[in-house]
C-alpha atoms as a PDB file:
ATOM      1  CA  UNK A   1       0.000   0.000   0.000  1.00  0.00           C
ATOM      2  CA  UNK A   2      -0.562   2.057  -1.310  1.00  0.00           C
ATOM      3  CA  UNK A   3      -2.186   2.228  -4.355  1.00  0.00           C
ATOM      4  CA  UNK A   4      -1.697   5.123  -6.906  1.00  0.00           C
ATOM      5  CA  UNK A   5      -3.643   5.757  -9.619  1.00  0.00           C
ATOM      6  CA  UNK A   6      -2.988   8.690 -12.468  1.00  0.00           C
ATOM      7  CA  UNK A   7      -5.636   9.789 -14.804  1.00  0.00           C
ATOM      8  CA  UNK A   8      -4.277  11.881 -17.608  1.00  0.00           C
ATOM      9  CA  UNK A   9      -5.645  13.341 -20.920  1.00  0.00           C
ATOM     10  CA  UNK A  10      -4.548  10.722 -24.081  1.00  0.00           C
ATOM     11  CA  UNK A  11      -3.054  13.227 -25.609  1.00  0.00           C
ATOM     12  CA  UNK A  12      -0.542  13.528 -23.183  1.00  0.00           C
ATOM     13  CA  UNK A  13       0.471  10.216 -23.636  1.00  0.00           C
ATOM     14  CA  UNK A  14       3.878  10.769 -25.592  1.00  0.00           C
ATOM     15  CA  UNK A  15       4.451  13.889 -23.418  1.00  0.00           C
ATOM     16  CA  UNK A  16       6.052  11.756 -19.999  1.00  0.00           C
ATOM     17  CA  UNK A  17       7.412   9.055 -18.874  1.00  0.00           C
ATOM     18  CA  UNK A  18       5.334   7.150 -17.079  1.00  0.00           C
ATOM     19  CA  UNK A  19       7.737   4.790 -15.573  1.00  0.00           C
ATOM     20  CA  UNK A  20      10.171   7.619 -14.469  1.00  0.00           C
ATOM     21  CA  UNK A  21       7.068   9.760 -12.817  1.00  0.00           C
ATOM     22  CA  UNK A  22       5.863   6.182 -11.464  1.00  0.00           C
ATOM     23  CA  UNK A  23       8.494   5.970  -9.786  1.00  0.00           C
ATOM     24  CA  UNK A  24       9.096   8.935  -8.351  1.00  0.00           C
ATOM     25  CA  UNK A  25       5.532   8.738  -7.228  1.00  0.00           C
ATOM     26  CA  UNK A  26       6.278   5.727  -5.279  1.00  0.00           C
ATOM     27  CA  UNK A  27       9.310   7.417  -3.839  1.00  0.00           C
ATOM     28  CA  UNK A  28       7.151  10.424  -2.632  1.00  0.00           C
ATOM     29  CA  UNK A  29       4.610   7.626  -0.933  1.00  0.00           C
ATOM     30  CA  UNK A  30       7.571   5.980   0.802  1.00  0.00           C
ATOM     31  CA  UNK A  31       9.115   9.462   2.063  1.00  0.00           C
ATOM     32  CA  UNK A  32       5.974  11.012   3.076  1.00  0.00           C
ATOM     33  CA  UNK A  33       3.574   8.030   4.498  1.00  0.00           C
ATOM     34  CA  UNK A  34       6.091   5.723   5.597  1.00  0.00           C
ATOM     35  CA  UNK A  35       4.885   3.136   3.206  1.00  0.00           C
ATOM     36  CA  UNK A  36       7.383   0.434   2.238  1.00  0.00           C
ATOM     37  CA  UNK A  37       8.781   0.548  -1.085  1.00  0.00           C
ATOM     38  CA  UNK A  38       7.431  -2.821  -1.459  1.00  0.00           C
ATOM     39  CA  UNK A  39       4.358  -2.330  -1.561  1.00  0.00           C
ATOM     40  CA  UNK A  40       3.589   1.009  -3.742  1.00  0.00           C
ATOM     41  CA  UNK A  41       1.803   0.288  -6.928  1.00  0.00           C
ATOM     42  CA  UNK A  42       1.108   2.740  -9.348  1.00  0.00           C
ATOM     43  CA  UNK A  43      -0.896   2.770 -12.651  1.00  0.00           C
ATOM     44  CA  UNK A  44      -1.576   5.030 -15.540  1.00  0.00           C
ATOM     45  CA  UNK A  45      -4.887   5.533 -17.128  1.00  0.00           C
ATOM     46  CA  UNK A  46      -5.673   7.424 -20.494  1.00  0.00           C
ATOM     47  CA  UNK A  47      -8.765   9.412 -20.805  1.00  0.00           C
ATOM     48  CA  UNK A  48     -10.052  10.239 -24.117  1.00  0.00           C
ATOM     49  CA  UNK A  49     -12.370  12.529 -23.516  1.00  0.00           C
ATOM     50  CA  UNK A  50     -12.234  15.286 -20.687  1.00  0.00           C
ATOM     51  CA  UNK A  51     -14.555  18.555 -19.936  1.00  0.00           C
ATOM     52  CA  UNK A  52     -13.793  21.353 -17.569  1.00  0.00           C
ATOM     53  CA  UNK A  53     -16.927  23.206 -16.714  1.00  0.00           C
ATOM     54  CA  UNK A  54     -17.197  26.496 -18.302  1.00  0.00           C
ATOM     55  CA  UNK A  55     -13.931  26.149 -20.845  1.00  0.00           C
ATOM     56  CA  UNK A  56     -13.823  24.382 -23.928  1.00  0.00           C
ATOM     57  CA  UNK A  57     -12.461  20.674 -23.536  1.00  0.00           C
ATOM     58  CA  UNK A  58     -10.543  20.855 -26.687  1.00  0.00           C
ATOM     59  CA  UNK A  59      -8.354  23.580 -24.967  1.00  0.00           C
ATOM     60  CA  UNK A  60      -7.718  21.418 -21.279  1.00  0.00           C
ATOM     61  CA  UNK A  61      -5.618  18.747 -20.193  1.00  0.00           C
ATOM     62  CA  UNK A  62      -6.222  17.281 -16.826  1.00  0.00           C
ATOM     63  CA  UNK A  63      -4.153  14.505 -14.779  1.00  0.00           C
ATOM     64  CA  UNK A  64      -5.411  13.369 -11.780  1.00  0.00           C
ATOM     65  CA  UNK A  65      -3.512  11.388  -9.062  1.00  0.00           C
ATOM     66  CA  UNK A  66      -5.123   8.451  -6.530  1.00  0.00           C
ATOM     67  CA  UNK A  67      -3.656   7.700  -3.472  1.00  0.00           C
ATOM     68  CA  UNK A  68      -5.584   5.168  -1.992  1.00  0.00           C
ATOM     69  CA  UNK A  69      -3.858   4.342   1.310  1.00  0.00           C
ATOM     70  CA  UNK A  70      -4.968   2.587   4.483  1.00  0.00           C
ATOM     71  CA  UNK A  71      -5.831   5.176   7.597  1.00  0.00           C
ATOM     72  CA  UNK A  72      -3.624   6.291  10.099  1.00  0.00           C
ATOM     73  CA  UNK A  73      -1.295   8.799   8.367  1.00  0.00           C
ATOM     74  CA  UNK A  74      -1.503  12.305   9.728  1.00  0.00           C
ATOM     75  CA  UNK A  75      -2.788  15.340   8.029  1.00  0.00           C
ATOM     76  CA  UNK A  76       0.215  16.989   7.862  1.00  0.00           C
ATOM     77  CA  UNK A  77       2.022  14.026   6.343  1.00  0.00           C
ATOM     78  CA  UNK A  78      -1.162  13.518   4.122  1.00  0.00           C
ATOM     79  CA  UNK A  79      -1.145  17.493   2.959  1.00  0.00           C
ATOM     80  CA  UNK A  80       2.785  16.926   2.848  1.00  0.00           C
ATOM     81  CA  UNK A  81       2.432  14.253  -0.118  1.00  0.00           C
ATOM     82  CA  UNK A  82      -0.606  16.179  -1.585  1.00  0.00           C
ATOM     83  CA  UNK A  83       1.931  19.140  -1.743  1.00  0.00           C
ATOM     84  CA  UNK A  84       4.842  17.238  -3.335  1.00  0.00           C
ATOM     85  CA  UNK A  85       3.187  15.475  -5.744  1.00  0.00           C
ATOM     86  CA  UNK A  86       1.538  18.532  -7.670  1.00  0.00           C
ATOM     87  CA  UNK A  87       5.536  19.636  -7.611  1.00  0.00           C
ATOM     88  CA  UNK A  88       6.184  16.629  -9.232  1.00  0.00           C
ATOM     89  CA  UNK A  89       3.279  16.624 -11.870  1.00  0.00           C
ATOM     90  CA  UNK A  90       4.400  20.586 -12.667  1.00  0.00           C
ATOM     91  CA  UNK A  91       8.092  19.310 -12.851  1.00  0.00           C
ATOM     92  CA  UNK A  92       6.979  16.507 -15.348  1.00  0.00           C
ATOM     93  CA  UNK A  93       4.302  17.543 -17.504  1.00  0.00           C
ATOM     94  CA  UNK A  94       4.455  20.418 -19.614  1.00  0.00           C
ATOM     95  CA  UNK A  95       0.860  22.086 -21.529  1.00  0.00           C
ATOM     96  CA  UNK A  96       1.130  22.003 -25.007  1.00  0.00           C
ATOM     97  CA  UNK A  97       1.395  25.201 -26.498  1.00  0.00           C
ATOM     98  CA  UNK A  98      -2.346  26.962 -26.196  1.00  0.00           C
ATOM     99  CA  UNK A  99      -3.665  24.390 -23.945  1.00  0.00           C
ATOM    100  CA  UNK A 100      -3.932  24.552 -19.925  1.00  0.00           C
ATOM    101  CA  UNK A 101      -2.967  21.823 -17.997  1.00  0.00           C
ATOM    102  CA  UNK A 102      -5.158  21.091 -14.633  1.00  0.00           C
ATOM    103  CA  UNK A 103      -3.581  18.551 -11.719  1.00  0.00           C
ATOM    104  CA  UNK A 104      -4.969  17.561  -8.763  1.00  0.00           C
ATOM    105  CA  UNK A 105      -4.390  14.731  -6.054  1.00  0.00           C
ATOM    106  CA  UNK A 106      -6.394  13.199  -4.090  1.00  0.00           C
ATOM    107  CA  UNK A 107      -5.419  10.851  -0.824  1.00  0.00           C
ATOM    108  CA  UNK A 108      -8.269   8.539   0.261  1.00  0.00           C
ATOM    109  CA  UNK A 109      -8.055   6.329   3.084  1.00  0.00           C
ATOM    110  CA  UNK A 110      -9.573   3.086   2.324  1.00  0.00           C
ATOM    111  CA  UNK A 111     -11.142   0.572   4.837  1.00  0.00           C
ATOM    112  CA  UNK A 112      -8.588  -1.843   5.693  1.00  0.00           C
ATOM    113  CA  UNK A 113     -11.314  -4.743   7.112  1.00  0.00           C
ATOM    114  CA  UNK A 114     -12.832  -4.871   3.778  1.00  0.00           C
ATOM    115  CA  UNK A 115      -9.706  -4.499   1.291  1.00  0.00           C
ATOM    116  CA  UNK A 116      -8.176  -7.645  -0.006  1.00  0.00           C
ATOM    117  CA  UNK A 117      -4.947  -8.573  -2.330  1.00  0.00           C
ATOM    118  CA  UNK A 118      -2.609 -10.927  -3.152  1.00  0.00           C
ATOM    119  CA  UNK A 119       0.217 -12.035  -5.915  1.00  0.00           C
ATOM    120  CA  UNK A 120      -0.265 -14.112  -8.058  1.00  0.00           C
ATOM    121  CA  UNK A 121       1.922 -16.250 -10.581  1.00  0.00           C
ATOM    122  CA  UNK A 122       6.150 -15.880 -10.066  1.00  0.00           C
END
């Protein structure tokens, strides 16, 4: 744990590299929450289509990151990551030319009686 998720506009695809930003993701996780290296997973998900309320879609770009972590952390080291990672994105990801680019991140703590995982395979 935990479990990182980034949503990003497809057209940013060939803009980053996801396994660089992955990881550095993961290294904010372990730094900030304490979580072992171990066991930070991160995915990327393309979005095709996006809309920001009031602005035409064809001129925004949005990528939103997931922490889903289990509870316990404190605010401040919660805020602390929150923080660090929209450094990170701004570090990362460049607008192209004309277009805005909107981050956000978002740390939910997750009920640790009802989640469940395993590995399989290996």
């Amino acid at each position: 744990m935990p479990q990182i998720s980034v949503d990003y506009s497809a057209n940013l695809a060939d803009t980053f590299d996801r396994q660089a930003l992955g990881l550095a993701l993961n290294q904010l996780a372990v730094k900030h929450l304490d979580a072992a290296p171990e066991g930070c997973k991160t995915r990327f998900r393309p979005v095709d289509g996006t809309v920001v309320v009031g602005e035409l879609a064809q001129e925004q770009d949005l990528v939103l990151a997931a922490f889903h972590i289990f509870p316990g952390r404190s605010p401040e080291a919660k805020a602390g990551l929150s923080e660090a990672v929209l450094e990170l994105l701004a570090e990362r990801l460049t607008p192209a030319p004309g277009r805005r680019l909107h981050a956000a991140v978002d740390v939910v703590e997750i009920d640790r009686d009802f989640y469940r995982g395993t590995v399989l395979g290996g």
